[in-house]
PDB file of N, CA and C in Angstrom:
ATOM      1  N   UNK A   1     -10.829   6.906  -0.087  1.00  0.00           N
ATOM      2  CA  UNK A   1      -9.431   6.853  -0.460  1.00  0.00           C
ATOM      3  C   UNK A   1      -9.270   5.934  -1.668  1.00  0.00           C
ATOM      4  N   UNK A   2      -8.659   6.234  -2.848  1.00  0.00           N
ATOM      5  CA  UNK A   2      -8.236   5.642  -3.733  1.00  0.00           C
ATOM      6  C   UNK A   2      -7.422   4.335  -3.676  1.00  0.00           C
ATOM      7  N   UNK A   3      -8.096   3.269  -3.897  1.00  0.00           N
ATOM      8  CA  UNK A   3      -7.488   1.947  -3.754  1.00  0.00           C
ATOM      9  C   UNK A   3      -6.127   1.862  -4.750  1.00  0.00           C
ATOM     10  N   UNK A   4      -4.995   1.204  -4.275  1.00  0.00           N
ATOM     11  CA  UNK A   4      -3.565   0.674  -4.979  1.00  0.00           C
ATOM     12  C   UNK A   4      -4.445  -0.475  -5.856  1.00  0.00           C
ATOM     13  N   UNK A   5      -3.997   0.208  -7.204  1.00  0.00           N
ATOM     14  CA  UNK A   5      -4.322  -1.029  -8.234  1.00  0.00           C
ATOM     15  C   UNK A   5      -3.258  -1.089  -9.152  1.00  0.00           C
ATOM     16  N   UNK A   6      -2.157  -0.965  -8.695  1.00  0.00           N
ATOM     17  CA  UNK A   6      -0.697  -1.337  -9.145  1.00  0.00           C
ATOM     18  C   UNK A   6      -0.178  -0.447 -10.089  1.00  0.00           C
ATOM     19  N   UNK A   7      -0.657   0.711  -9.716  1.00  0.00           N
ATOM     20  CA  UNK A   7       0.112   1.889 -10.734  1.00  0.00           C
ATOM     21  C   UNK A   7       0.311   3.042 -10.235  1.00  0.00           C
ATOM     22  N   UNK A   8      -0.033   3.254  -9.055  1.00  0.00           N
ATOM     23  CA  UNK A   8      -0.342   4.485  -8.351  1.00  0.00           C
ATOM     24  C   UNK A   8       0.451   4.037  -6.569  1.00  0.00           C
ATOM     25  N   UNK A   9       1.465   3.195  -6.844  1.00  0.00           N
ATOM     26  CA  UNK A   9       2.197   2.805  -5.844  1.00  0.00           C
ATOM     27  C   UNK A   9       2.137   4.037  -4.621  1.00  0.00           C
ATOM     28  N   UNK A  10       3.298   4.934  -5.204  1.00  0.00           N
ATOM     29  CA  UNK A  10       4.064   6.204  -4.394  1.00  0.00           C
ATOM     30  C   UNK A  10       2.596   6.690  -4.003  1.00  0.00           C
ATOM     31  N   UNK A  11       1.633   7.121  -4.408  1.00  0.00           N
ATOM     32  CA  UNK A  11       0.536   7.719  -3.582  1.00  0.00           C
ATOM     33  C   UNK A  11      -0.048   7.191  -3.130  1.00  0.00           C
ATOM     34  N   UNK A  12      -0.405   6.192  -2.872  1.00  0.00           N
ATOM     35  CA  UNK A  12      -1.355   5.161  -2.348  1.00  0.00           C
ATOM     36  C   UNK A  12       0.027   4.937  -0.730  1.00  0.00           C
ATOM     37  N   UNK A  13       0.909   4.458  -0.944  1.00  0.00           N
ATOM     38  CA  UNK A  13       1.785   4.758  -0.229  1.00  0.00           C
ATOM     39  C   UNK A  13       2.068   6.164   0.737  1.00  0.00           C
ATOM     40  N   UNK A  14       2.048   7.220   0.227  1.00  0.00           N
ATOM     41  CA  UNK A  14       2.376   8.339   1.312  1.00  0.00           C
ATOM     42  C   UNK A  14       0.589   8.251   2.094  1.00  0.00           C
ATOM     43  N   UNK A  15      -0.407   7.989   1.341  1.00  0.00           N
ATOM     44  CA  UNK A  15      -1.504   8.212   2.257  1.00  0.00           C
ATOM     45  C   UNK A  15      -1.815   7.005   2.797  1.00  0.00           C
ATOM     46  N   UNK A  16      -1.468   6.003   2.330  1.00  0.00           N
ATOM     47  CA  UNK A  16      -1.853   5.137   3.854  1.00  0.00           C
ATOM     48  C   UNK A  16      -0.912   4.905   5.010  1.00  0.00           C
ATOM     49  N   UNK A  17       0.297   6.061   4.305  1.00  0.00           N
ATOM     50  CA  UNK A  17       1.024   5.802   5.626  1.00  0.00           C
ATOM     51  C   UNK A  17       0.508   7.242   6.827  1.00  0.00           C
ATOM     52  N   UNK A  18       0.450   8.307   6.055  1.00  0.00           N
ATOM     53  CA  UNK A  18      -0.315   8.909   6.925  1.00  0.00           C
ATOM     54  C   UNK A  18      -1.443   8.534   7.688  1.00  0.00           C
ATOM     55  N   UNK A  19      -2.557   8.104   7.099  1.00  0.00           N
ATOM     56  CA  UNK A  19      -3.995   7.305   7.615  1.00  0.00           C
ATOM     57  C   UNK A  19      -3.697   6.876   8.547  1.00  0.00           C
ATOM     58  N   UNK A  20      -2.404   5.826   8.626  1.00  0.00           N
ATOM     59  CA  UNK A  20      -2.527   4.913   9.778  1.00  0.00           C
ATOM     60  C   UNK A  20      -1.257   5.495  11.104  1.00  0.00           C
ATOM     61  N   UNK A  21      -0.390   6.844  10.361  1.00  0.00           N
ATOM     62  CA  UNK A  21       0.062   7.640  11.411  1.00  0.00           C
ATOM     63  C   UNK A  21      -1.164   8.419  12.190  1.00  0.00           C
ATOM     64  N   UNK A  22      -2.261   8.702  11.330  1.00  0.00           N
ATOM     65  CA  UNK A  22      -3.372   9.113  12.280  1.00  0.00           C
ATOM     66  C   UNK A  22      -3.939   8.223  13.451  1.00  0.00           C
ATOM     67  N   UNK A  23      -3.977   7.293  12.828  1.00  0.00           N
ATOM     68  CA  UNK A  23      -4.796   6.171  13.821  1.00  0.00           C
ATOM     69  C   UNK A  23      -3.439   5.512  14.971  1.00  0.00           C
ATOM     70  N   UNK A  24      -2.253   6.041  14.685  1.00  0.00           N
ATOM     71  CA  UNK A  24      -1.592   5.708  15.842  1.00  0.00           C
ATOM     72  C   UNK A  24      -1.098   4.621  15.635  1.00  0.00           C
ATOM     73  N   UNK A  25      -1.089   3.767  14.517  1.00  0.00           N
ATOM     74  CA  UNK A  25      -0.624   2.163  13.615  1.00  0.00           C
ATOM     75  C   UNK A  25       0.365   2.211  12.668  1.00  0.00           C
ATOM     76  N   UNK A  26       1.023   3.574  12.916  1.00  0.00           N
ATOM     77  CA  UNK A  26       2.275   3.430  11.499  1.00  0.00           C
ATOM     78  C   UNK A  26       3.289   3.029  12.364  1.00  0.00           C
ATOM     79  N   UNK A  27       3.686   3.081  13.584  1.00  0.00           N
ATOM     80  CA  UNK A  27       4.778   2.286  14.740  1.00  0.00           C
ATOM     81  C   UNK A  27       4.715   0.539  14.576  1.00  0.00           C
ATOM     82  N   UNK A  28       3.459   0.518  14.619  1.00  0.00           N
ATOM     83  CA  UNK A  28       3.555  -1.367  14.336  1.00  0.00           C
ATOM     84  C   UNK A  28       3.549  -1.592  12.944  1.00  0.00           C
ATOM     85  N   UNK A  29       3.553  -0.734  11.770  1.00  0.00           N
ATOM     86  CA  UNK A  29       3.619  -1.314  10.512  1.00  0.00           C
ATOM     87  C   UNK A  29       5.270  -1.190  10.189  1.00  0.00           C
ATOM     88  N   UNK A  30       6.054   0.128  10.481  1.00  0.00           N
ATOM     89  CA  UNK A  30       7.217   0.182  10.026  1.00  0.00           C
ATOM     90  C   UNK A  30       8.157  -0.793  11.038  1.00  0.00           C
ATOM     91  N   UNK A  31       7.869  -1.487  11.659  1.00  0.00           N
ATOM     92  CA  UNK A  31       7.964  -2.565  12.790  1.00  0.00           C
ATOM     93  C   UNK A  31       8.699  -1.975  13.646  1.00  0.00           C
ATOM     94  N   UNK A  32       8.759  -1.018  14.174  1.00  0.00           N
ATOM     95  CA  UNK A  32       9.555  -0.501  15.509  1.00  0.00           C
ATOM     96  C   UNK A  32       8.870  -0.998  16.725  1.00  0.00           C
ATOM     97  N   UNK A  33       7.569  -1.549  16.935  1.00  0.00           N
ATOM     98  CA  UNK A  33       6.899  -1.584  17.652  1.00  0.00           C
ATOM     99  C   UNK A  33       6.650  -3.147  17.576  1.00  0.00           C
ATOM    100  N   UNK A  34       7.122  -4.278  18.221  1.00  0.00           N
ATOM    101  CA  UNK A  34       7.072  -5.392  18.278  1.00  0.00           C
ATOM    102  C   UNK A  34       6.044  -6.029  19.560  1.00  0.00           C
ATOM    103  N   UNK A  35       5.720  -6.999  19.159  1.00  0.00           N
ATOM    104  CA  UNK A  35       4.375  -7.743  20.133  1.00  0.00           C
ATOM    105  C   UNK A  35       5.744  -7.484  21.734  1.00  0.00           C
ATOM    106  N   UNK A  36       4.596  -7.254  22.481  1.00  0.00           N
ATOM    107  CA  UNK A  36       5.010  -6.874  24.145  1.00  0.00           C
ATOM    108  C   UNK A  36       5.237  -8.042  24.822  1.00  0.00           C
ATOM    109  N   UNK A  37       5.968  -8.748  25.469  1.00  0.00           N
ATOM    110  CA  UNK A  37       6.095 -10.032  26.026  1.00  0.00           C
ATOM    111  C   UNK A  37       5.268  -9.855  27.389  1.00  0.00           C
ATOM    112  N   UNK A  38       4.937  -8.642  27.744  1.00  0.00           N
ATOM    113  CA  UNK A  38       3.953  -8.803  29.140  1.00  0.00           C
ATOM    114  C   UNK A  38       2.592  -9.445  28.401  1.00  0.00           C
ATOM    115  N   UNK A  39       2.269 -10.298  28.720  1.00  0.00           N
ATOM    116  CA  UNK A  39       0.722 -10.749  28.513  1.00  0.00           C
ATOM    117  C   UNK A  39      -0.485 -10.147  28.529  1.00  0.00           C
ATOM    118  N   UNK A  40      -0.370  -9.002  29.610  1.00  0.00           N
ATOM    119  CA  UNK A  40      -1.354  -8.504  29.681  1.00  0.00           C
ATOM    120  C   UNK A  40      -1.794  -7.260  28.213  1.00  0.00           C
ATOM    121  N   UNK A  41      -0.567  -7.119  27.591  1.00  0.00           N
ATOM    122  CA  UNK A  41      -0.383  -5.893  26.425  1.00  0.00           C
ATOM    123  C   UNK A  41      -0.744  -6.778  25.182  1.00  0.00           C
ATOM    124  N   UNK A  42      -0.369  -8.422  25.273  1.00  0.00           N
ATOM    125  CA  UNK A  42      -0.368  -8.902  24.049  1.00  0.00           C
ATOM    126  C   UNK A  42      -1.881  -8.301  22.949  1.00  0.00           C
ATOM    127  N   UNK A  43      -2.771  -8.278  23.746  1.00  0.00           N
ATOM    128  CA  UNK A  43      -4.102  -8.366  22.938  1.00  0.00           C
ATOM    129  C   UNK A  43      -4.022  -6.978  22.784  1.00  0.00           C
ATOM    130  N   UNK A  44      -3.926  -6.133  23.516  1.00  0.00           N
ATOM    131  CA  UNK A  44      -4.103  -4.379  22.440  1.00  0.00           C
ATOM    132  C   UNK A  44      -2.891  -4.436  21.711  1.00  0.00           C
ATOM    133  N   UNK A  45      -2.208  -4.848  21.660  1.00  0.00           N
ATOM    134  CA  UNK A  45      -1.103  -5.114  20.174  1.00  0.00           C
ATOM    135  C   UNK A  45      -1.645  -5.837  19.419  1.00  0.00           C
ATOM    136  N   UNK A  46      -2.399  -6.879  19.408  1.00  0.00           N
ATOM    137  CA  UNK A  46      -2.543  -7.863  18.530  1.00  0.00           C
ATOM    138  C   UNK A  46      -3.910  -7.183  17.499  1.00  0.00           C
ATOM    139  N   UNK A  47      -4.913  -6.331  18.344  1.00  0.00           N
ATOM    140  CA  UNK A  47      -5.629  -5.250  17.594  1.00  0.00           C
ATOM    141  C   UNK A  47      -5.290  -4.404  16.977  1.00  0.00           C
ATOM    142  N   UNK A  48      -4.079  -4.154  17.078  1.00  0.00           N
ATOM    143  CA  UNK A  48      -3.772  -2.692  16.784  1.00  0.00           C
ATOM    144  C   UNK A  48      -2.949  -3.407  15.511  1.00  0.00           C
ATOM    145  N   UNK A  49      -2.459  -4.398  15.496  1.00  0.00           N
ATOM    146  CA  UNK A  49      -2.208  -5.251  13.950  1.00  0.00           C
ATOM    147  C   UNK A  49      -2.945  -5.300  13.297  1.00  0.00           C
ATOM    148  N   UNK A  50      -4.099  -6.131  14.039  1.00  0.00           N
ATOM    149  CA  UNK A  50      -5.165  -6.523  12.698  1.00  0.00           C
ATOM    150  C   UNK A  50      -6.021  -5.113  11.918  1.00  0.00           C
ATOM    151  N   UNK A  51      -5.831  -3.888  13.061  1.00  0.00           N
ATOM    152  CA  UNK A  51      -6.620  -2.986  12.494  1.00  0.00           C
ATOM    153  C   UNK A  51      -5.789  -2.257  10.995  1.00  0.00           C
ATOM    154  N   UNK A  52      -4.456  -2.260  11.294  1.00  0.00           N
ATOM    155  CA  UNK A  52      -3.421  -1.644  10.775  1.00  0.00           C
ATOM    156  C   UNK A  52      -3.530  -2.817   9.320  1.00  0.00           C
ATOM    157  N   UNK A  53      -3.128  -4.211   9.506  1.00  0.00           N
ATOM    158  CA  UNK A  53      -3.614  -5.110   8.104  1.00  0.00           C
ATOM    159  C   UNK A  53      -4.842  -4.612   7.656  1.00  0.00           C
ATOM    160  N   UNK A  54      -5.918  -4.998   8.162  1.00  0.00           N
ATOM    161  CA  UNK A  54      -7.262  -4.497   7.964  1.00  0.00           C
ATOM    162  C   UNK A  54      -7.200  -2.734   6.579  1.00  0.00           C
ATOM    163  N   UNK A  55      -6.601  -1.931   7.223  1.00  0.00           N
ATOM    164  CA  UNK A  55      -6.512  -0.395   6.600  1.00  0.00           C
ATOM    165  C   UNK A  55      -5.826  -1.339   5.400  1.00  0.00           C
ATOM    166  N   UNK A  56      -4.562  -1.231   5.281  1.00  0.00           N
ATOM    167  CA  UNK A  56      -3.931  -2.200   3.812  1.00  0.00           C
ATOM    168  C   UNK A  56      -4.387  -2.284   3.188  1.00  0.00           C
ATOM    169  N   UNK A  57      -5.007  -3.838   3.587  1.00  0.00           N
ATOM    170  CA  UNK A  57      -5.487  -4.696   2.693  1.00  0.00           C
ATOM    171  C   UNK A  57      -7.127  -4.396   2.131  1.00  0.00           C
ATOM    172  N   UNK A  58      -7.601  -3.041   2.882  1.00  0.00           N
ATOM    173  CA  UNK A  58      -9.094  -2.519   2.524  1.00  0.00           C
ATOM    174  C   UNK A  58      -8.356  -1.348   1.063  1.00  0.00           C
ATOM    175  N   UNK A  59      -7.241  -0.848   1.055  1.00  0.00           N
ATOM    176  CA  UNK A  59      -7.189   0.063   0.214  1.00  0.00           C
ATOM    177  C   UNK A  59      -6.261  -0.895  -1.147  1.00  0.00           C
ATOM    178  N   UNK A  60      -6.627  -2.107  -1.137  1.00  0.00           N
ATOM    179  CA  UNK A  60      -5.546  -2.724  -2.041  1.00  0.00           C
ATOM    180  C   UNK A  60      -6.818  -2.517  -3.432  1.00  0.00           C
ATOM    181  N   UNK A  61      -6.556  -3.145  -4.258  1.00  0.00           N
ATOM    182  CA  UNK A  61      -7.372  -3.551  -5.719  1.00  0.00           C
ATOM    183  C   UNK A  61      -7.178  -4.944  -5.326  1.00  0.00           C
ATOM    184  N   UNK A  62      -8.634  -5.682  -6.021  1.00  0.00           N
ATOM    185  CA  UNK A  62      -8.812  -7.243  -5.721  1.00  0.00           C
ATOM    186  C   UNK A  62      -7.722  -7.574  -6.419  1.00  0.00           C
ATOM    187  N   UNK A  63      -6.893  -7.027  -7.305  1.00  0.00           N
ATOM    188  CA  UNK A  63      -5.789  -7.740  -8.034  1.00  0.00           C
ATOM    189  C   UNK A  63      -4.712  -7.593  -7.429  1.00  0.00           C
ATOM    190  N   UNK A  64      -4.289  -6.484  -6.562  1.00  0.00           N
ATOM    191  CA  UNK A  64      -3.595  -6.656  -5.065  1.00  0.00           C
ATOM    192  C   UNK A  64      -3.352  -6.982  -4.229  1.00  0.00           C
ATOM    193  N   UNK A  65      -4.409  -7.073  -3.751  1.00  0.00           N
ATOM    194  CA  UNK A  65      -5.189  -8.067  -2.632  1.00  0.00           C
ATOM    195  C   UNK A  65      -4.511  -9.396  -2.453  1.00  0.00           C
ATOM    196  N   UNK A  66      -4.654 -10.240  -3.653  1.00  0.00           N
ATOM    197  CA  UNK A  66      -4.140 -11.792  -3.942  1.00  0.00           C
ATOM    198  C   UNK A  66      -2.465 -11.533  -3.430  1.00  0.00           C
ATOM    199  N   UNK A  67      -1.828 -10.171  -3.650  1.00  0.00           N
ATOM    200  CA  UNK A  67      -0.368 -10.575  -3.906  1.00  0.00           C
ATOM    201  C   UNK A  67      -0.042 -10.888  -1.474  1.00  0.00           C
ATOM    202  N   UNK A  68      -1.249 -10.487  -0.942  1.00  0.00           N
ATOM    203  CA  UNK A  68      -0.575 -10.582   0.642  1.00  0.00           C
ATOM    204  C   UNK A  68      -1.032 -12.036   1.121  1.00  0.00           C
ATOM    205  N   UNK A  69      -0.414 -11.924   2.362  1.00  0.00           N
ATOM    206  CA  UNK A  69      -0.527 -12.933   3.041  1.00  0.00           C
ATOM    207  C   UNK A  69      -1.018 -12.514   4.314  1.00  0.00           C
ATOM    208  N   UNK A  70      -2.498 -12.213   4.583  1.00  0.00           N
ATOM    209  CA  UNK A  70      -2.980 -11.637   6.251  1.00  0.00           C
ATOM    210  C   UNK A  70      -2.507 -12.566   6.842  1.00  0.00           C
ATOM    211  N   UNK A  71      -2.093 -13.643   6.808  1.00  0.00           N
ATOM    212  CA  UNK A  71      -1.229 -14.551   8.420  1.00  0.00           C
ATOM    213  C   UNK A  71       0.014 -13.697   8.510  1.00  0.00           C
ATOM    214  N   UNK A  72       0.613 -12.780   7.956  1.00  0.00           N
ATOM    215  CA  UNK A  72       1.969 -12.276   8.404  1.00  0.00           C
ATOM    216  C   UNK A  72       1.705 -10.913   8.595  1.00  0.00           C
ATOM    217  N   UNK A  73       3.124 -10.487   9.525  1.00  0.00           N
ATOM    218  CA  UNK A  73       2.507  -9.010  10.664  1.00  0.00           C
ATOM    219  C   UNK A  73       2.524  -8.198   9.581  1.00  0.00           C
ATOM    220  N   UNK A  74       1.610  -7.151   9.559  1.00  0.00           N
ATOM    221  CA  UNK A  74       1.790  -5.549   8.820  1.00  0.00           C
ATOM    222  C   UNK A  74       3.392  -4.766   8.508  1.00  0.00           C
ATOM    223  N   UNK A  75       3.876  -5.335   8.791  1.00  0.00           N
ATOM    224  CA  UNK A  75       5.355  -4.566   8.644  1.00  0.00           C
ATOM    225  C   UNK A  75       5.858  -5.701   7.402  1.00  0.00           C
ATOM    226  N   UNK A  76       5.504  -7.319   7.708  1.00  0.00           N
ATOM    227  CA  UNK A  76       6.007  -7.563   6.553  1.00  0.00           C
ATOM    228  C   UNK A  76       5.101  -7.843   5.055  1.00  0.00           C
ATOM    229  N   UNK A  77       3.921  -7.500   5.471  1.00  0.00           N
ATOM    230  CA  UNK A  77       2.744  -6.987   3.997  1.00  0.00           C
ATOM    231  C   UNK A  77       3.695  -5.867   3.460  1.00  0.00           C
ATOM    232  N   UNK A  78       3.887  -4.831   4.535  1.00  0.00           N
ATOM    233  CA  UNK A  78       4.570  -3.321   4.002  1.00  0.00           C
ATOM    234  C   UNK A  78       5.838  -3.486   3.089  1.00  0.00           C
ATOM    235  N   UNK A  79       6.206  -4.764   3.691  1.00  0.00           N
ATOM    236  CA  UNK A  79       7.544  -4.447   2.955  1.00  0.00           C
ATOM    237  C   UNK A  79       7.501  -5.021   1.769  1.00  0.00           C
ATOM    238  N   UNK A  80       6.846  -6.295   1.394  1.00  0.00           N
ATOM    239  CA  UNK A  80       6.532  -7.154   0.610  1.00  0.00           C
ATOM    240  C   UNK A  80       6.197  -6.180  -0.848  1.00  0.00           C
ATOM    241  N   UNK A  81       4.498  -5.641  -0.240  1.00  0.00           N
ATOM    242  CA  UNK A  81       4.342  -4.729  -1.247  1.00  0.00           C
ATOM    243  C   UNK A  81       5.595  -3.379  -2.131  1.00  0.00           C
ATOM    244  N   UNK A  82       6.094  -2.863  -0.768  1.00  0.00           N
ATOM    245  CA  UNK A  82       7.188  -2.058  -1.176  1.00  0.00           C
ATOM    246  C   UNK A  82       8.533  -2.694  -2.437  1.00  0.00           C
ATOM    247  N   UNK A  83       8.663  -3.715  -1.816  1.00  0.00           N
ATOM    248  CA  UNK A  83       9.655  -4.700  -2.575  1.00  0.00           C
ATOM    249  C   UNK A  83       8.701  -4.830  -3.945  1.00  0.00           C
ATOM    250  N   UNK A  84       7.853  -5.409  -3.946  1.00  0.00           N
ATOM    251  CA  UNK A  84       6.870  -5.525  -5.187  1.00  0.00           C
ATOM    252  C   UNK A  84       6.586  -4.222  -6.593  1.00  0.00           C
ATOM    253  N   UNK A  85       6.500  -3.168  -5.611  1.00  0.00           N
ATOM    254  CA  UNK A  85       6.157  -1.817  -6.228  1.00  0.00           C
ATOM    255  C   UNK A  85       6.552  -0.732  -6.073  1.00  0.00           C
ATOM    256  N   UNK A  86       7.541  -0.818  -5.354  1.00  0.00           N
ATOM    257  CA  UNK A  86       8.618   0.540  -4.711  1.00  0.00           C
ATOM    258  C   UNK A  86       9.316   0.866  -5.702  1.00  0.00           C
ATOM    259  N   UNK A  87       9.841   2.567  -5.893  1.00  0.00           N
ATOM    260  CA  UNK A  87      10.491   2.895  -6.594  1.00  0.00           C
ATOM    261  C   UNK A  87      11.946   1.926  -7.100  1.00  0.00           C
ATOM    262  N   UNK A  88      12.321   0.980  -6.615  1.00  0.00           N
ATOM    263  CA  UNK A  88      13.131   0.280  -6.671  1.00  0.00           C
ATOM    264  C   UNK A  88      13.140  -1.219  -7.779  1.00  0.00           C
ATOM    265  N   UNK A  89      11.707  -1.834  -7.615  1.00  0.00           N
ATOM    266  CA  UNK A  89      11.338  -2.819  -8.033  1.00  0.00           C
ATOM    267  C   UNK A  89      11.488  -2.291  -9.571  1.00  0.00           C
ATOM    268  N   UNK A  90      11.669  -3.490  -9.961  1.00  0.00           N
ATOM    269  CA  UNK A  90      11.248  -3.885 -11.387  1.00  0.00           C
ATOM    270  C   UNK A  90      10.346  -3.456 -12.139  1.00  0.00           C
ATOM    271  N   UNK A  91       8.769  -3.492 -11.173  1.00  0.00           N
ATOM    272  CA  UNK A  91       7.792  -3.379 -11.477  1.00  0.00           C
ATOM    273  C   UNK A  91       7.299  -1.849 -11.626  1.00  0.00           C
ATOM    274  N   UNK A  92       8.513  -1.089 -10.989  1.00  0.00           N
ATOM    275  CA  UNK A  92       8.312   0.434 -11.094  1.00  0.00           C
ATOM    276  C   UNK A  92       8.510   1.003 -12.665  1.00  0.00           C
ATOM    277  N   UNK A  93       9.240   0.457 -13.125  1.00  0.00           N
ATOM    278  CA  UNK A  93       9.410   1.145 -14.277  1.00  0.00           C
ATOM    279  C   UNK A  93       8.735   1.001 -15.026  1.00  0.00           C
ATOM    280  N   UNK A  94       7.956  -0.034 -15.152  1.00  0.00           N
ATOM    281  CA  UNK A  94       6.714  -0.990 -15.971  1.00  0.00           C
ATOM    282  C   UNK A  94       5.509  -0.109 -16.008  1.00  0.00           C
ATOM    283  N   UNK A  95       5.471   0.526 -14.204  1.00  0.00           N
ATOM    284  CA  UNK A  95       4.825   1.288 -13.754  1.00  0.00           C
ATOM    285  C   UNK A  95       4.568   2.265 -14.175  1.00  0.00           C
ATOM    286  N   UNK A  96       5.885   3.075 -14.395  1.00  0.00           N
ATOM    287  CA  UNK A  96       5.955   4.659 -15.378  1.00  0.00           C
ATOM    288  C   UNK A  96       5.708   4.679 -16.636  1.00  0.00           C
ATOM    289  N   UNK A  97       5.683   3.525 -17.209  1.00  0.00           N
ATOM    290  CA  UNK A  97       5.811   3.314 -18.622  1.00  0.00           C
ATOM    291  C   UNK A  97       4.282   3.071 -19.086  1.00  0.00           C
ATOM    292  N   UNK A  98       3.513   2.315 -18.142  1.00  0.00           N
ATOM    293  CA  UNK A  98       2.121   2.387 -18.569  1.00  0.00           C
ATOM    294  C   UNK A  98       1.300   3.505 -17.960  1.00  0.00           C
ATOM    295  N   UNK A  99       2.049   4.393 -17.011  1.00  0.00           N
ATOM    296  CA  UNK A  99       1.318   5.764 -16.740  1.00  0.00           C
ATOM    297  C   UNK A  99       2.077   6.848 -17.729  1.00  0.00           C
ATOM    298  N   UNK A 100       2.282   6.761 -18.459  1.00  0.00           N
ATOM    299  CA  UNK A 100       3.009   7.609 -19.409  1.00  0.00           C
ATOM    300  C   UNK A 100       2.143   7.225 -20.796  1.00  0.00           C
ATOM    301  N   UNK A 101       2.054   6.011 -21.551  1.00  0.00           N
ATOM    302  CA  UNK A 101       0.952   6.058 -22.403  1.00  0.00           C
ATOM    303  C   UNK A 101      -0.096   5.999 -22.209  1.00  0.00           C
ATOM    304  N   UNK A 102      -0.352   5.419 -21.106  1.00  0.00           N
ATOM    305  CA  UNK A 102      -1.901   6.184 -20.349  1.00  0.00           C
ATOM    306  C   UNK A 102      -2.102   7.495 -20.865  1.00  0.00           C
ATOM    307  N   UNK A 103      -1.507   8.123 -20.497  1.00  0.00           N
ATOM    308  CA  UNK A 103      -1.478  10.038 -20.456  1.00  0.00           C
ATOM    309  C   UNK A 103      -1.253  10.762 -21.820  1.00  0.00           C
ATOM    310  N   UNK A 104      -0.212   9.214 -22.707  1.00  0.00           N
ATOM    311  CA  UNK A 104       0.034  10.129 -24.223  1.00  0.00           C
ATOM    312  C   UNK A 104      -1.442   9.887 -24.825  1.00  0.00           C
ATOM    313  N   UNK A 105      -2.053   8.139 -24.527  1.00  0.00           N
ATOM    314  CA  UNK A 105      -3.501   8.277 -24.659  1.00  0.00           C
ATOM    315  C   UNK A 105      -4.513   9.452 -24.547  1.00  0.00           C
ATOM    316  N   UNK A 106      -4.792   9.641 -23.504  1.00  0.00           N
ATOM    317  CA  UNK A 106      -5.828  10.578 -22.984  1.00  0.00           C
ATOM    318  C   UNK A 106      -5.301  11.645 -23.894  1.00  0.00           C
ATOM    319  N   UNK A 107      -4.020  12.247 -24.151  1.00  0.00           N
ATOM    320  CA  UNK A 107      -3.491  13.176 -25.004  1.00  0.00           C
ATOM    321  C   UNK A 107      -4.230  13.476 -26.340  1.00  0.00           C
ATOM    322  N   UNK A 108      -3.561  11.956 -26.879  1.00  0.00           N
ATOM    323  CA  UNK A 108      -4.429  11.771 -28.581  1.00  0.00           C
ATOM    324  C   UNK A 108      -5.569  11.873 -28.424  1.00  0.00           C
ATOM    325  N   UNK A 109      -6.698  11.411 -27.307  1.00  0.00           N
ATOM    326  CA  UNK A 109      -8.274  11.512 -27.571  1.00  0.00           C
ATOM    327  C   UNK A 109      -8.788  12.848 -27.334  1.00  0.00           C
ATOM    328  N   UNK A 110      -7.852  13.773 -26.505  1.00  0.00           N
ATOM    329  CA  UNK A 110      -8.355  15.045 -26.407  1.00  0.00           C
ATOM    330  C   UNK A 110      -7.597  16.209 -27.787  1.00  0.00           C
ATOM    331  N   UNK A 111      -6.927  15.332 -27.909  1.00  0.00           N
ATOM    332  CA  UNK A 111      -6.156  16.259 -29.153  1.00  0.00           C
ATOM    333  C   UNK A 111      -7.811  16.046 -30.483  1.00  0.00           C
ATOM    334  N   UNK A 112      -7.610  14.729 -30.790  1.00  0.00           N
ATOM    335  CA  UNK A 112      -8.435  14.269 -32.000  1.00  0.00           C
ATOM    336  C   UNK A 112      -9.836  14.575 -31.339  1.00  0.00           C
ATOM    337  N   UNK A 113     -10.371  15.252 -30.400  1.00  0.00           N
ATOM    338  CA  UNK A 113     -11.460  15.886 -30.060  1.00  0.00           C
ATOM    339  C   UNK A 113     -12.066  17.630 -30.680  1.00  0.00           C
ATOM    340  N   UNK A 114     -10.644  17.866 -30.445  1.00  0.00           N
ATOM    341  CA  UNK A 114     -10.242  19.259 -30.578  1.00  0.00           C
ATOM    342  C   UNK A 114     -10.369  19.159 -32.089  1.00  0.00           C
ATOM    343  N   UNK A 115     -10.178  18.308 -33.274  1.00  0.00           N
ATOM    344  CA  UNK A 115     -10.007  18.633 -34.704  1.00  0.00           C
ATOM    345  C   UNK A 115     -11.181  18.231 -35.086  1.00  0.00           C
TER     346      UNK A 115
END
């Protein structure tokens, strides 16, 4: 799977949210699913976090990576990042703007190939 290296937000996004709807961990990331006060549940919740951080923070870029905090639950990495790089942020448009001369790039080198 293609690691988030801060430009490829929205896809890196729909597939690790699928990934971890596979694995049964997108309930404790979108936080509907809060630690169980019976004791005996605490620890298969508390796995089913770290596995769910774990997926994340394995598909981030080391320059990603730096922006979390693994002491805090998966729902608020999710949101953090989202806030950070979501169609909403700041950083989105920054986003489109260097995947757009990216692409007029690759353009000119295949154009000036062609002559």
């Amino acid at each position: 799977m293609e690691k988030f290296n801060g430009i490829n937000f929205h896809i890196w996004k729909v597939k690790i949210q699928m990934h971890l709807m596979n694995r049964c961990l997108w309930i404790t990331v979108k936080g509907t699913e809060q630690a169980p006060s019976d004791p005996r549940l605490v620890v298969e919740w508390e796995n089913k976090e770290e596995k769910a951080k774990a997926i994340i923070g394995l598909t981030l870029s080391d320059m990603q990576l730096r922006l979390i905090d693994l002491e805090k639950p998966s729902n608020e990495i999710w949101e953090q990042l989202s806030k950070l790089f979501g169609e909403k942020a700041k950083n989105a448009k920054l986003s489109l703007k260097l995947q757009f001369f990216s692409l007029k790039m690759h353009m000119i080198r295949q154009v000036s190939l062609l002559i």
